[in-house]
Structure formats: structure tokens, C-alpha cells
C-alpha atoms as a PDB file:
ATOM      1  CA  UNK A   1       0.000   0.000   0.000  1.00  0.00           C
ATOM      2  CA  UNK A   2       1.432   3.506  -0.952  1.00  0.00           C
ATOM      3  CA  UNK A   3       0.819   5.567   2.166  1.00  0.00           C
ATOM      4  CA  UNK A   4       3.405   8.679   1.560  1.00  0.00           C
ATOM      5  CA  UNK A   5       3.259  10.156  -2.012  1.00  0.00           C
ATOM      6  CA  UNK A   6       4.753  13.389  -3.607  1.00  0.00           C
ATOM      7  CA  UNK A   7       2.427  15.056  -5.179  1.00  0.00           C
ATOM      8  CA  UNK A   8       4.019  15.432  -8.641  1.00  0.00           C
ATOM      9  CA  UNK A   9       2.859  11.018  -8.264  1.00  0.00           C
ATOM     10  CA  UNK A  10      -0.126  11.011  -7.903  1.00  0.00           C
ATOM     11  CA  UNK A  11      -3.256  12.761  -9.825  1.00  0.00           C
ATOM     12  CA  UNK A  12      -4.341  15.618  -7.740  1.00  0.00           C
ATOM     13  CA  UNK A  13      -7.588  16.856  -9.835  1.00  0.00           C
ATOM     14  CA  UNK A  14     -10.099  15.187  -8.910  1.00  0.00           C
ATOM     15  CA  UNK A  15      -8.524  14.535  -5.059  1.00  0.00           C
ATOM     16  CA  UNK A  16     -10.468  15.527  -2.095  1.00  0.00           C
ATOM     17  CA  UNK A  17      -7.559  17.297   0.409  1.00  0.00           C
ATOM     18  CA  UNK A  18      -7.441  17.449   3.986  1.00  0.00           C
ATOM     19  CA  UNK A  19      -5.160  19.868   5.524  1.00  0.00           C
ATOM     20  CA  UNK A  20      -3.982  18.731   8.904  1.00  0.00           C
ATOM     21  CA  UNK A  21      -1.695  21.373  10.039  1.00  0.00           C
ATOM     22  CA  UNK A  22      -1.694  21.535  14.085  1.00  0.00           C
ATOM     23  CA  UNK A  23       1.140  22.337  16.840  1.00  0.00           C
ATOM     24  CA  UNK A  24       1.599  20.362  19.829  1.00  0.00           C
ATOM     25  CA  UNK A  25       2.848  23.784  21.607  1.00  0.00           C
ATOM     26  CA  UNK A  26       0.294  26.633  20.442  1.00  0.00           C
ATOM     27  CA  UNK A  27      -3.182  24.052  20.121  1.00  0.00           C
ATOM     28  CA  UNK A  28      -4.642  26.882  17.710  1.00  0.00           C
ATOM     29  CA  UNK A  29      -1.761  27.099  15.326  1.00  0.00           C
ATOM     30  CA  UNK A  30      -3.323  24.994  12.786  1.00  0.00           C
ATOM     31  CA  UNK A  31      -6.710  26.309  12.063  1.00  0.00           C
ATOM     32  CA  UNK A  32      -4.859  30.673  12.383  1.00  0.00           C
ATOM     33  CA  UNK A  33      -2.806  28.918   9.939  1.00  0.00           C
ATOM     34  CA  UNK A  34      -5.478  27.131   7.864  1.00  0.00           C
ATOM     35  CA  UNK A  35      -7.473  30.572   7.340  1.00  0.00           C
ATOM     36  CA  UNK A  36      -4.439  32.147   6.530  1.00  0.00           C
ATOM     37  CA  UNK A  37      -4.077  30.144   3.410  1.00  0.00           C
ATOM     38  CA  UNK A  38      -4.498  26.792   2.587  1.00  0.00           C
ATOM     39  CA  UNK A  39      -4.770  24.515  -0.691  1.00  0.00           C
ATOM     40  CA  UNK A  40      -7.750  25.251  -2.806  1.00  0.00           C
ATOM     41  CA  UNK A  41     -10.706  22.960  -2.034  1.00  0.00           C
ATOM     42  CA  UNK A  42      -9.003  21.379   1.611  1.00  0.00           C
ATOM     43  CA  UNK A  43     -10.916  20.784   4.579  1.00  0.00           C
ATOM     44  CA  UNK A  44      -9.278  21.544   8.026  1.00  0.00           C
ATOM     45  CA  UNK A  45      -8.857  18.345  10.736  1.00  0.00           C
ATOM     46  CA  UNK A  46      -7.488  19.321  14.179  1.00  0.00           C
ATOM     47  CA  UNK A  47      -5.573  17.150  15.701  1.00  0.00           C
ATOM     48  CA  UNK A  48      -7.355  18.576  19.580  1.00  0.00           C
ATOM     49  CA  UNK A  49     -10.910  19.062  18.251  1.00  0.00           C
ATOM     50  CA  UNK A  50     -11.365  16.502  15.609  1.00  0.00           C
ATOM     51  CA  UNK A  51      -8.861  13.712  16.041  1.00  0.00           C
ATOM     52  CA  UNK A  52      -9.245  13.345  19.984  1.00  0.00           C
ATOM     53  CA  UNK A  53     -11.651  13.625  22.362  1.00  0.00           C
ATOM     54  CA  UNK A  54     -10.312  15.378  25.149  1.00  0.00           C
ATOM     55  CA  UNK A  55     -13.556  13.575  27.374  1.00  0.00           C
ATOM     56  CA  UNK A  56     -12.187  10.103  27.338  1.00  0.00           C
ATOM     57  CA  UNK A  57     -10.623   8.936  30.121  1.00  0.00           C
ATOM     58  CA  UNK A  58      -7.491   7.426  29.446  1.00  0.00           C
ATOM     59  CA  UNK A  59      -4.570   9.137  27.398  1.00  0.00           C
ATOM     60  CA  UNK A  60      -4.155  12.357  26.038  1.00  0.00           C
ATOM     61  CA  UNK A  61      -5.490  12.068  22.320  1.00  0.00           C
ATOM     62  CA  UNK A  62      -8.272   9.273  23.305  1.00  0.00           C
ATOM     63  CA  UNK A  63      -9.844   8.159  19.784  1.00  0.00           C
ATOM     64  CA  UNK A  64     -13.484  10.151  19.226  1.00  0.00           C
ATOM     65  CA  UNK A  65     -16.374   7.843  18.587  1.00  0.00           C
ATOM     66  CA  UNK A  66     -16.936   6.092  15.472  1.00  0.00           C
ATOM     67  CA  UNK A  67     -20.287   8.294  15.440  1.00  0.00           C
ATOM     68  CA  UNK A  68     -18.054  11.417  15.771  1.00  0.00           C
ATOM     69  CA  UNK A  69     -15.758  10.206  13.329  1.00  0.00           C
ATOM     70  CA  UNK A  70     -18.627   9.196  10.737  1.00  0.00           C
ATOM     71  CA  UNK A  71     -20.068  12.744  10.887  1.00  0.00           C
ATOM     72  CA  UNK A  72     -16.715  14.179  10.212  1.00  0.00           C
ATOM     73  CA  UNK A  73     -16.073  12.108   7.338  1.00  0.00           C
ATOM     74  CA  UNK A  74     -19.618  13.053   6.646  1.00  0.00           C
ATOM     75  CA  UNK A  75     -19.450  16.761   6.807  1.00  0.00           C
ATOM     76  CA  UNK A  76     -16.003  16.324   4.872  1.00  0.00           C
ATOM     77  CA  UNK A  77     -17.582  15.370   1.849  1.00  0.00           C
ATOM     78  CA  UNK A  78     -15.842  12.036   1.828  1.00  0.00           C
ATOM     79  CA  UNK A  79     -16.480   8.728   0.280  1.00  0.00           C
ATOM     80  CA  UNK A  80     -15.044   5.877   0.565  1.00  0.00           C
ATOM     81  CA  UNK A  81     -13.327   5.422  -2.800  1.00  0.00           C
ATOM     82  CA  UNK A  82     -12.113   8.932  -3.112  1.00  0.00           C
ATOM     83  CA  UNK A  83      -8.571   9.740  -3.537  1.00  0.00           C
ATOM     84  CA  UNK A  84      -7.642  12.025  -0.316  1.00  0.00           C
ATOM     85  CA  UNK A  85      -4.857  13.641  -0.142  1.00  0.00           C
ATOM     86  CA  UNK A  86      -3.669  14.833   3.360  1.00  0.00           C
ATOM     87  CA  UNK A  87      -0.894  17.350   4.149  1.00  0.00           C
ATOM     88  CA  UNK A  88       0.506  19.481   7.385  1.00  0.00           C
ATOM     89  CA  UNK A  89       3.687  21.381   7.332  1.00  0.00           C
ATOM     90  CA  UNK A  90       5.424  18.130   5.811  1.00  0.00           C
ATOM     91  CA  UNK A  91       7.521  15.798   8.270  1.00  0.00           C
ATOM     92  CA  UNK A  92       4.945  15.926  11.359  1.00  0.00           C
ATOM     93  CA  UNK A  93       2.543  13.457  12.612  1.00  0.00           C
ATOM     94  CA  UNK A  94      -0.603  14.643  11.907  1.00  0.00           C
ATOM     95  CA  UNK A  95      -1.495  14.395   8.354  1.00  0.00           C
ATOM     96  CA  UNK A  96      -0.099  10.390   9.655  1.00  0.00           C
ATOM     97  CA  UNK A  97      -2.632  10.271  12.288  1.00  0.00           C
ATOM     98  CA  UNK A  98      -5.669  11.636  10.058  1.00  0.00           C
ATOM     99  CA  UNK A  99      -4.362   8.606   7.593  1.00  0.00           C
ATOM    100  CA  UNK A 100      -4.446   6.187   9.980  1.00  0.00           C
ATOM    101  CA  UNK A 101      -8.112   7.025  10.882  1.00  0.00           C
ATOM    102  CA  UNK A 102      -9.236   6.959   7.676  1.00  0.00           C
ATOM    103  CA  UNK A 103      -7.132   3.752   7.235  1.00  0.00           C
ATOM    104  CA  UNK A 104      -8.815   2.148  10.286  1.00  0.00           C
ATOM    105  CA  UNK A 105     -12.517   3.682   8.480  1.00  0.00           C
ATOM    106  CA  UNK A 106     -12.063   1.262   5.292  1.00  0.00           C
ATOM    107  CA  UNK A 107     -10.625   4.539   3.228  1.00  0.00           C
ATOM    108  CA  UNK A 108      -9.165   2.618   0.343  1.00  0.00           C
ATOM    109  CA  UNK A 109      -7.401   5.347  -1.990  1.00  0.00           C
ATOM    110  CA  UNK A 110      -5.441   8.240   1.111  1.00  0.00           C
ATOM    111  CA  UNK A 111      -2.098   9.416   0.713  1.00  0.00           C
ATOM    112  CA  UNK A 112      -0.285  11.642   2.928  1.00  0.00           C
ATOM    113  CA  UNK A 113       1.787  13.808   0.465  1.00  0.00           C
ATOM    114  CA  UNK A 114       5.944  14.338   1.396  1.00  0.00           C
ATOM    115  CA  UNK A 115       5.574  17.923   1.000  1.00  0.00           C
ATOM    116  CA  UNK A 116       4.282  20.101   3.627  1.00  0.00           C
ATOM    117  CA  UNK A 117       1.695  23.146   2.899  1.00  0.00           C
ATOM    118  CA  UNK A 118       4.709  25.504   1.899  1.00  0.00           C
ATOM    119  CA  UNK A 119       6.123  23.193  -0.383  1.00  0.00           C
ATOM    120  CA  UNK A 120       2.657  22.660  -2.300  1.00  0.00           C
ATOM    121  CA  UNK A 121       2.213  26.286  -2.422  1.00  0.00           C
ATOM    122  CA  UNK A 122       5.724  27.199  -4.170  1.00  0.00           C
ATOM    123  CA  UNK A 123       4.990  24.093  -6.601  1.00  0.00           C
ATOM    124  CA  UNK A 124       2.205  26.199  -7.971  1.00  0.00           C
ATOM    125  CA  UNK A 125      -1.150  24.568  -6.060  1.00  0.00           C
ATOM    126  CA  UNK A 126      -3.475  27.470  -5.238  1.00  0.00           C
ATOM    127  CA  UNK A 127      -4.173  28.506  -2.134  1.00  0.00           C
ATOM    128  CA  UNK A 128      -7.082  30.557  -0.306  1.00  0.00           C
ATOM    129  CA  UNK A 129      -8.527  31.368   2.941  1.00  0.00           C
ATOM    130  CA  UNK A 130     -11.853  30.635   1.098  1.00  0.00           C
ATOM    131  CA  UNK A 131     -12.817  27.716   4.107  1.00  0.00           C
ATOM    132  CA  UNK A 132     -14.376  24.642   1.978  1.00  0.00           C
ATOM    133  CA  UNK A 133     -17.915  24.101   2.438  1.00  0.00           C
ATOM    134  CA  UNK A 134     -18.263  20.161   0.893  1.00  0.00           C
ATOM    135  CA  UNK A 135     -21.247  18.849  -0.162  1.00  0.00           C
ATOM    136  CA  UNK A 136     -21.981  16.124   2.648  1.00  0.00           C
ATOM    137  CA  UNK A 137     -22.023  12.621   2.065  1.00  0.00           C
ATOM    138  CA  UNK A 138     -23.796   9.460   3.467  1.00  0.00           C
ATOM    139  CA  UNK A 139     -20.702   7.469   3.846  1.00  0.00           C
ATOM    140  CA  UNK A 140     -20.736   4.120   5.831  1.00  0.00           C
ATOM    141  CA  UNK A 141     -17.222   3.640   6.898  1.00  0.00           C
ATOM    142  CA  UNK A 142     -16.338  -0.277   7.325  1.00  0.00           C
ATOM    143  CA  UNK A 143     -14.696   0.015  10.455  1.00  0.00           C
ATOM    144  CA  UNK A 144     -11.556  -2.238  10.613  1.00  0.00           C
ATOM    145  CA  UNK A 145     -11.083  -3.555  14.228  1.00  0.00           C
ATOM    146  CA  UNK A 146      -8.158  -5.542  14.169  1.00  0.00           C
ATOM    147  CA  UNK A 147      -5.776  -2.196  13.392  1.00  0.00           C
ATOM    148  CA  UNK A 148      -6.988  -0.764  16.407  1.00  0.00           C
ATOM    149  CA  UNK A 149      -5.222  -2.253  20.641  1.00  0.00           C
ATOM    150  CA  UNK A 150      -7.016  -0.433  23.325  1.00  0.00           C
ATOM    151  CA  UNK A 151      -5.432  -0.980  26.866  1.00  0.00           C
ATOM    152  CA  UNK A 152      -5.960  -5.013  28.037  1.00  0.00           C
ATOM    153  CA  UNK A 153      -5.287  -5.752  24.700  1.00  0.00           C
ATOM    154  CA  UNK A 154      -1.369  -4.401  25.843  1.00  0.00           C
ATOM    155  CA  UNK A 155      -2.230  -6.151  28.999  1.00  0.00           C
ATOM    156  CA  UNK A 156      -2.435  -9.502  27.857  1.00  0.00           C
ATOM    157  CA  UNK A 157       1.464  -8.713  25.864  1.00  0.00           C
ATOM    158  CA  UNK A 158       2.995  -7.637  29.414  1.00  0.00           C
ATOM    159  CA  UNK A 159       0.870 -10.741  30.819  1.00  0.00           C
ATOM    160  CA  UNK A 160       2.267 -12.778  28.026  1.00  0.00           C
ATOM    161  CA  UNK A 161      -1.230 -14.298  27.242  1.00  0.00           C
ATOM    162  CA  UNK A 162      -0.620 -12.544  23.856  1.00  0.00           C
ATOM    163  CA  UNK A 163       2.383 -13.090  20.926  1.00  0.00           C
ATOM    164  CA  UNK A 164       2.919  -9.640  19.924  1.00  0.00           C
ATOM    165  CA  UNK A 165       6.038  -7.365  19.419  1.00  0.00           C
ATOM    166  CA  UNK A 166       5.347  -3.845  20.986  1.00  0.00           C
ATOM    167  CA  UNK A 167       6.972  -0.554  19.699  1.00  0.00           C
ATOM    168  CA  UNK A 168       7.759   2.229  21.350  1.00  0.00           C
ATOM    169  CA  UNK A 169       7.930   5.764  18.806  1.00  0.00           C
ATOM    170  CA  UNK A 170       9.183   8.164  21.020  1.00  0.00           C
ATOM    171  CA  UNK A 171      12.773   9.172  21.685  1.00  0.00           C
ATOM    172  CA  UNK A 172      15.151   6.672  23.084  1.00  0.00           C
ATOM    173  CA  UNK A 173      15.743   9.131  26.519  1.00  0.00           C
ATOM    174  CA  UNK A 174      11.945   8.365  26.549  1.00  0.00           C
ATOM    175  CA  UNK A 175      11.933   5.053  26.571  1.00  0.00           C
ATOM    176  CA  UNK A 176      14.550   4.797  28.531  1.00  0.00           C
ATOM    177  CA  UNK A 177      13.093   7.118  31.454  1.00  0.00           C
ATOM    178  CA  UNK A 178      16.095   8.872  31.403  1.00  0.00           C
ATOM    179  CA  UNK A 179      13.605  12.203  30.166  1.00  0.00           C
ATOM    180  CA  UNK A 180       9.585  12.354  30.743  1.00  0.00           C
ATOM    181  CA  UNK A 181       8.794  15.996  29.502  1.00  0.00           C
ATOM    182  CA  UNK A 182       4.969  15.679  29.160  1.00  0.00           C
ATOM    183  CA  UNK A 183       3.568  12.452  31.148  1.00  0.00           C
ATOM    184  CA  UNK A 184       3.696  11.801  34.709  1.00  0.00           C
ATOM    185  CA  UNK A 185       6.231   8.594  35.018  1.00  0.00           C
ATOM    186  CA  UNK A 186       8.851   7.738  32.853  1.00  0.00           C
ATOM    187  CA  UNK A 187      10.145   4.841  30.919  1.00  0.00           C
ATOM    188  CA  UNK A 188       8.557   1.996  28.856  1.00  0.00           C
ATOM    189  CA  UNK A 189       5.585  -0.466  28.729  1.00  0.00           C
ATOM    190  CA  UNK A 190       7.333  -4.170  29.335  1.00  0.00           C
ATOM    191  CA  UNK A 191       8.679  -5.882  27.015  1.00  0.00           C
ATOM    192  CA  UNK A 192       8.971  -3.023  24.044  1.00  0.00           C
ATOM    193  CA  UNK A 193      11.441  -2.148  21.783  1.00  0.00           C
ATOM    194  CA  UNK A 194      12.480   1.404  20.888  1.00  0.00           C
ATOM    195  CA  UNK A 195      12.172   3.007  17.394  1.00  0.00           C
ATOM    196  CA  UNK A 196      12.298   6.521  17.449  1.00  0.00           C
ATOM    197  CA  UNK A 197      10.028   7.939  14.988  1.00  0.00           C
ATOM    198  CA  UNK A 198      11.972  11.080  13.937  1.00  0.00           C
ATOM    199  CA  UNK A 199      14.251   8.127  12.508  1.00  0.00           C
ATOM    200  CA  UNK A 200      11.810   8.039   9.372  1.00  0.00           C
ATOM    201  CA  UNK A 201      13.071  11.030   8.334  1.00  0.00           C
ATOM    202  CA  UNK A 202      15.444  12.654   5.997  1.00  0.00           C
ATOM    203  CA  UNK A 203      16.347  16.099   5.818  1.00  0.00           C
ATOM    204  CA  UNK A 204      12.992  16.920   7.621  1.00  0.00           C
ATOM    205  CA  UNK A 205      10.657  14.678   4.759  1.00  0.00           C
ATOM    206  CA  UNK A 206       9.535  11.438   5.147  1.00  0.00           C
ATOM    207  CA  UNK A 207      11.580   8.419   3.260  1.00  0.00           C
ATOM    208  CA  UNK A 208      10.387   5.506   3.899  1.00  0.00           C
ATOM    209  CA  UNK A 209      12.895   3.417   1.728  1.00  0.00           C
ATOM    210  CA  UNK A 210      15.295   4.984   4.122  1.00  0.00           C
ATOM    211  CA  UNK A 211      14.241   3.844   7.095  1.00  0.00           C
ATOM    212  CA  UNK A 212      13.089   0.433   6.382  1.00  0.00           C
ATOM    213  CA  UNK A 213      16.650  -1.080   6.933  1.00  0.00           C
ATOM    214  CA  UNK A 214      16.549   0.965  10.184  1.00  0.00           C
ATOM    215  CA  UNK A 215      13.237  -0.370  11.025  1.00  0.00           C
ATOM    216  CA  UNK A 216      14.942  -4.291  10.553  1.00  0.00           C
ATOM    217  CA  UNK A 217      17.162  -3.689  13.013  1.00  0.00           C
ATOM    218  CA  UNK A 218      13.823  -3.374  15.746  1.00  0.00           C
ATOM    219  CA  UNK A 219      11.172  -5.800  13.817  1.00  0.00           C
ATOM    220  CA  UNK A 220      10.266  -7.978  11.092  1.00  0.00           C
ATOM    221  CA  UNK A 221       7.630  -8.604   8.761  1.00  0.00           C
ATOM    222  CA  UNK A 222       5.978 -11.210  10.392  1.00  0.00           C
ATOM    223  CA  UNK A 223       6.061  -9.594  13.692  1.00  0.00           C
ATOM    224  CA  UNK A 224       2.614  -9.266  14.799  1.00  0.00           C
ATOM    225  CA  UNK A 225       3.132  -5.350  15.747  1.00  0.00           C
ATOM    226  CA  UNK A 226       1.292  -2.817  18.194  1.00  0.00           C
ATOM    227  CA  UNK A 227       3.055   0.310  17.774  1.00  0.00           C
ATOM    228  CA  UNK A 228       2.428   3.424  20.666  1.00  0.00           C
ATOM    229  CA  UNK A 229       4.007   6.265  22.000  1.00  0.00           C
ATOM    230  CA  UNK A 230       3.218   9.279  24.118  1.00  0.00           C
ATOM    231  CA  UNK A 231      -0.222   9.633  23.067  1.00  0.00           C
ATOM    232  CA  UNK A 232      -1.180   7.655  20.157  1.00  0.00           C
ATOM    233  CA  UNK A 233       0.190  10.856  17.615  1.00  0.00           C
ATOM    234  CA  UNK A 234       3.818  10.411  16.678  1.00  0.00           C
ATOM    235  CA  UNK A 235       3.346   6.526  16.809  1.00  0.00           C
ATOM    236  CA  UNK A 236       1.000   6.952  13.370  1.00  0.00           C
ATOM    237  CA  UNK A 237       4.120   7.446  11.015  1.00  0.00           C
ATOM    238  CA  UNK A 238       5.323   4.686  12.305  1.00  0.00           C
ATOM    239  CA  UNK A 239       2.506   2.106  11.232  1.00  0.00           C
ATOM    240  CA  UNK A 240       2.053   4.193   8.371  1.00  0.00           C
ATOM    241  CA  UNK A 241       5.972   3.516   7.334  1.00  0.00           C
ATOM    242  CA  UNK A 242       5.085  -0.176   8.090  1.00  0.00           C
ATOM    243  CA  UNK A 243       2.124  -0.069   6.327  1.00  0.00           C
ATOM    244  CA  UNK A 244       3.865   1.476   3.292  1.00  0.00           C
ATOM    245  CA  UNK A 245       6.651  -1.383   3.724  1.00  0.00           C
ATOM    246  CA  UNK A 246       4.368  -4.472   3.256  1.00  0.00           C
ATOM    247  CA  UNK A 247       4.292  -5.180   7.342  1.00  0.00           C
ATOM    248  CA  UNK A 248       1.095  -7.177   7.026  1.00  0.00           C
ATOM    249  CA  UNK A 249      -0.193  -7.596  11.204  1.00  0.00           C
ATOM    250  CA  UNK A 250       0.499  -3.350  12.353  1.00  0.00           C
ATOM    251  CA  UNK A 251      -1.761  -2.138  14.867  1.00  0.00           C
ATOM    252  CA  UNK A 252      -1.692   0.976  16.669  1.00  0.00           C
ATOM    253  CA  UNK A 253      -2.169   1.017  20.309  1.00  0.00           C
ATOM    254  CA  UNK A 254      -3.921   4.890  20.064  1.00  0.00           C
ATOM    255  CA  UNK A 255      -4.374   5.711  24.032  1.00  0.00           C
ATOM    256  CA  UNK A 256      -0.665   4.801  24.119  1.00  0.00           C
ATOM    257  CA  UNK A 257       1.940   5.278  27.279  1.00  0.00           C
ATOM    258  CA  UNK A 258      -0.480   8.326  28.669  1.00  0.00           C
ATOM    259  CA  UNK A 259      -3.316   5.952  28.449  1.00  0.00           C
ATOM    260  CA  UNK A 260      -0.932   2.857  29.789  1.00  0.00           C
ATOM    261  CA  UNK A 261       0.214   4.824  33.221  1.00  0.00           C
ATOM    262  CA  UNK A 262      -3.421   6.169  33.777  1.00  0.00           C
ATOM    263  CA  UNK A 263      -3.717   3.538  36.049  1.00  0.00           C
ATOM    264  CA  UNK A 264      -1.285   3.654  38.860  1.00  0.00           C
ATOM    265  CA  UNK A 265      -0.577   0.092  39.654  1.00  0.00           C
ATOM    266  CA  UNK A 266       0.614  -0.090  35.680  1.00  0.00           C
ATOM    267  CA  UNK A 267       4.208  -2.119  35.377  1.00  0.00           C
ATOM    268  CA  UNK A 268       6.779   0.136  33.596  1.00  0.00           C
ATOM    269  CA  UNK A 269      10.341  -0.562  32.604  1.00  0.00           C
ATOM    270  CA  UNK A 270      13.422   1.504  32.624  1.00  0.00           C
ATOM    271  CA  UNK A 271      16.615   0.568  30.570  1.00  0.00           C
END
């Protein structure tokens, strides 16, 4: 499956666009910079308001419902056999995590594009602060369960009542506790294996041919794989890299190490 695409690839006329621009520092970044200018004919998704539901106990970029979800692929003006296109400022993780959503929805034809929103616009794709009004759709997604680990899923790994391979996507002072900047203990869920996601990088763009020797050296393709990290956000390149690479069993655990340590008694490792 083609997951990251340049946009000179791929046939961008008839594309629906999502523009998924957000900042984990300043929350309203993305939509000030979304009516500033964005690609002709894109739809904004927030990361805070439309990719999380701040409500759900748990971590701190819970999934929203599949209701939630259906109405915004609804009010989108998505089907599912459109060609989507999603960028953010190129090299982040949100135009990943919108992908994996959509992924996880039965969304057969989305690509996140290499280029970020100020690349497209000096390649020549019009912008506007017109904001897109789609015509709504009916869509039914066909919700695919098995890419999706909620919390005893990870459980029954640590337990070892389940054969999986966990991966942790944040940085290796993360996993190794030696740094917690955001959540309240530090180190690793049992058992995982680092891979940094900033790894699937090159010169600030995604390359996924790059990184798939790197990604060897932590699993293998028939690894079944639960990917996390902080909060379910920078773990979604990952899978998507994976995804891209032919990994056939990739699941994202989305509630992630915030979710994991909401519960006090949880076993974490330090290396």
C-alpha cells in the first residue's frame, strides 16, 4: 500500500484534500494557519478538536467515537473510494494520524503527500482562505477492528497471554526514562522495543525506503506489531511507514503510554 506520495505522483484533480496542520505547543496554530491560506478545495482536521476527544478517560489524544468520526467524514464530503490527499507542514505526525483514521474507516485510496503546505504552495497549487464548504455525504465507513489495541489488549502482551512485538515511537531518553517531559512517570511499557520515529526522516521529509533497513534492526515482517508512544500521535508514522513497507499484522495502540500509566498500579520498565 502507498501511504506517503509526492504530489508530482499522484493525480491531484479530482482529489479531495485534507489539511492537517496543528502544533503540539500553540493548540490553535493549525486552524490561524489554515485561514491564513491553505490549498484550494481542503478541509481543516485538528488534531485537539477533531482527532481526539479530550472527554475520554485514558490518554491524552483518546480516539473520538466512530459516530463522531462518521459525521466528520460526513461533513467532509468524503467517500469511501475517493482519492484524499492529506498534508501538514510536511515531516509531522498529523497528516499520519488523520491517515491512519481513515485507514482504520475502510478509506481505500489516502495518501499523505511528502511535501508540507509551503512546499505545495511554491509548486504552484493554489491557495485561499476561502474555508471549503463540501457537499456532505452518506458514507458508511467499514470500520476495521483488528488495526486498532485499546489498553488489556497491551495487557495480555505484558501478561504474556498474547504473541505480539510492541513498539515504542518516542525518543530513546523516553523510553529509557532517562527524560519524561509531558507524562507523569517515565520509561517503557514491558517488554517493548524502541524506534524513534523522527528516525523516518530525511532532511525533515519522510523516506520511507530509508528507514526500512533501520526499522529491521527493531522488527520484522511477520512480527505481529502494536506500535504506541506518548499519546497515540507520533506513533502513526510509524505504522504508516510499516504499512507502506508491506508489514502485514500493524496495529496501533492509540491511548498509548499516557493511556498505559493512567492507572497507577501499571508495570513500567526503565533501561
Amino acid at each position: 500500500m502507498r501511504v506517503f506520495v509526492s504530489s508530482k505522483d499522484v493525480h491531484t484533480e479530482q482529489a479531495k484534500w485534507i489539511d492537517a496542520r496543528f502544533s503540539l505547543q500553540d493548540e490553535n496554530r493549525g486552524i490561524q494557519a489554515y485561514n491564513e491560506a491553505h490549498i484550494e478545495g481542503a478541509v481543516h482536521w485538528d488534531l485537539a478538536n477533531d482527532l481526539s476527544d479530550a472527554s475520554i478517560e485514558g490518554g491524552r489524544h483518546m480516539l473520538p467515537s466512530k459516530k463522531r468520526l462518521t459525521d466528520l467524514f460526513r461533513t467532509s464530503g468524503l467517500d469511501v473510494e475517493d482519492t484524499i490527499l492529506i498534508y501538514d507542514d510536511g515531516g509531522s505526525p498529523f497528516a499520519t494520524r488523520a491517515w491512519w483514521i481513515l485507514h482504520y474507516a475502510g478509506f481505500k485510496n489516502v495518501h499523505v503527500l511528502l511535501e508540507g503546505f509551503e512546499q505545495l504552495k511554491a509548486l504552484g497549487f493554489v491557495t485561499t482562505q476561502e474555508v471549503t464548504r463540501p457537499t456532505a455525504t452518506t458514507v458508511e465507513p467499514t470500520w476495521r477492528d483488528e488495526l486498532y489495541v485499546n489498553r488489556s489488549d497491551v495487557a495480555e502482551v505484558v501478561a504474556g497471554d498474547r504473541q505480539a512485538v510492541l513498539v515504542d515511537a518516542r525518543a530513546a531518553v523516553r523510553y529509557r526514562g532517562e527524560q519524561e517531559p509531558i507524562d507523569k512517570r517515565a520509561g517503557h511499557i514491558p517488554t517493548a522495543r524502541n524506534f524513534d520515529w523522527e528516525q523516518l526522516k530525511v532532511a525533515g521529509q519522510y523516506n520511507v525506503q530509508h528507514a526500512a533497513e533501520l526499522l529491521k534492526q527493531v522488527v520484522q515482517p511477520e512480527d505481529d506489531l502494536i506500535v504506541y508512544c506518548g499519546s497515540g500521535v507520533t506513533a502513526s508514522p510509524v505504522v504508516a511507514a510499516l504499512t507502506e513497507l508491506g508489514y502485514p499484522n500493524v496495529r496501533l495502540y492509540v491511548g498509548s503510554f499516557s493511556d498505559w500509566i493512567s492507572q497507577d498500579d501499571a508495570p513500567i520498565e526503565t533501561v
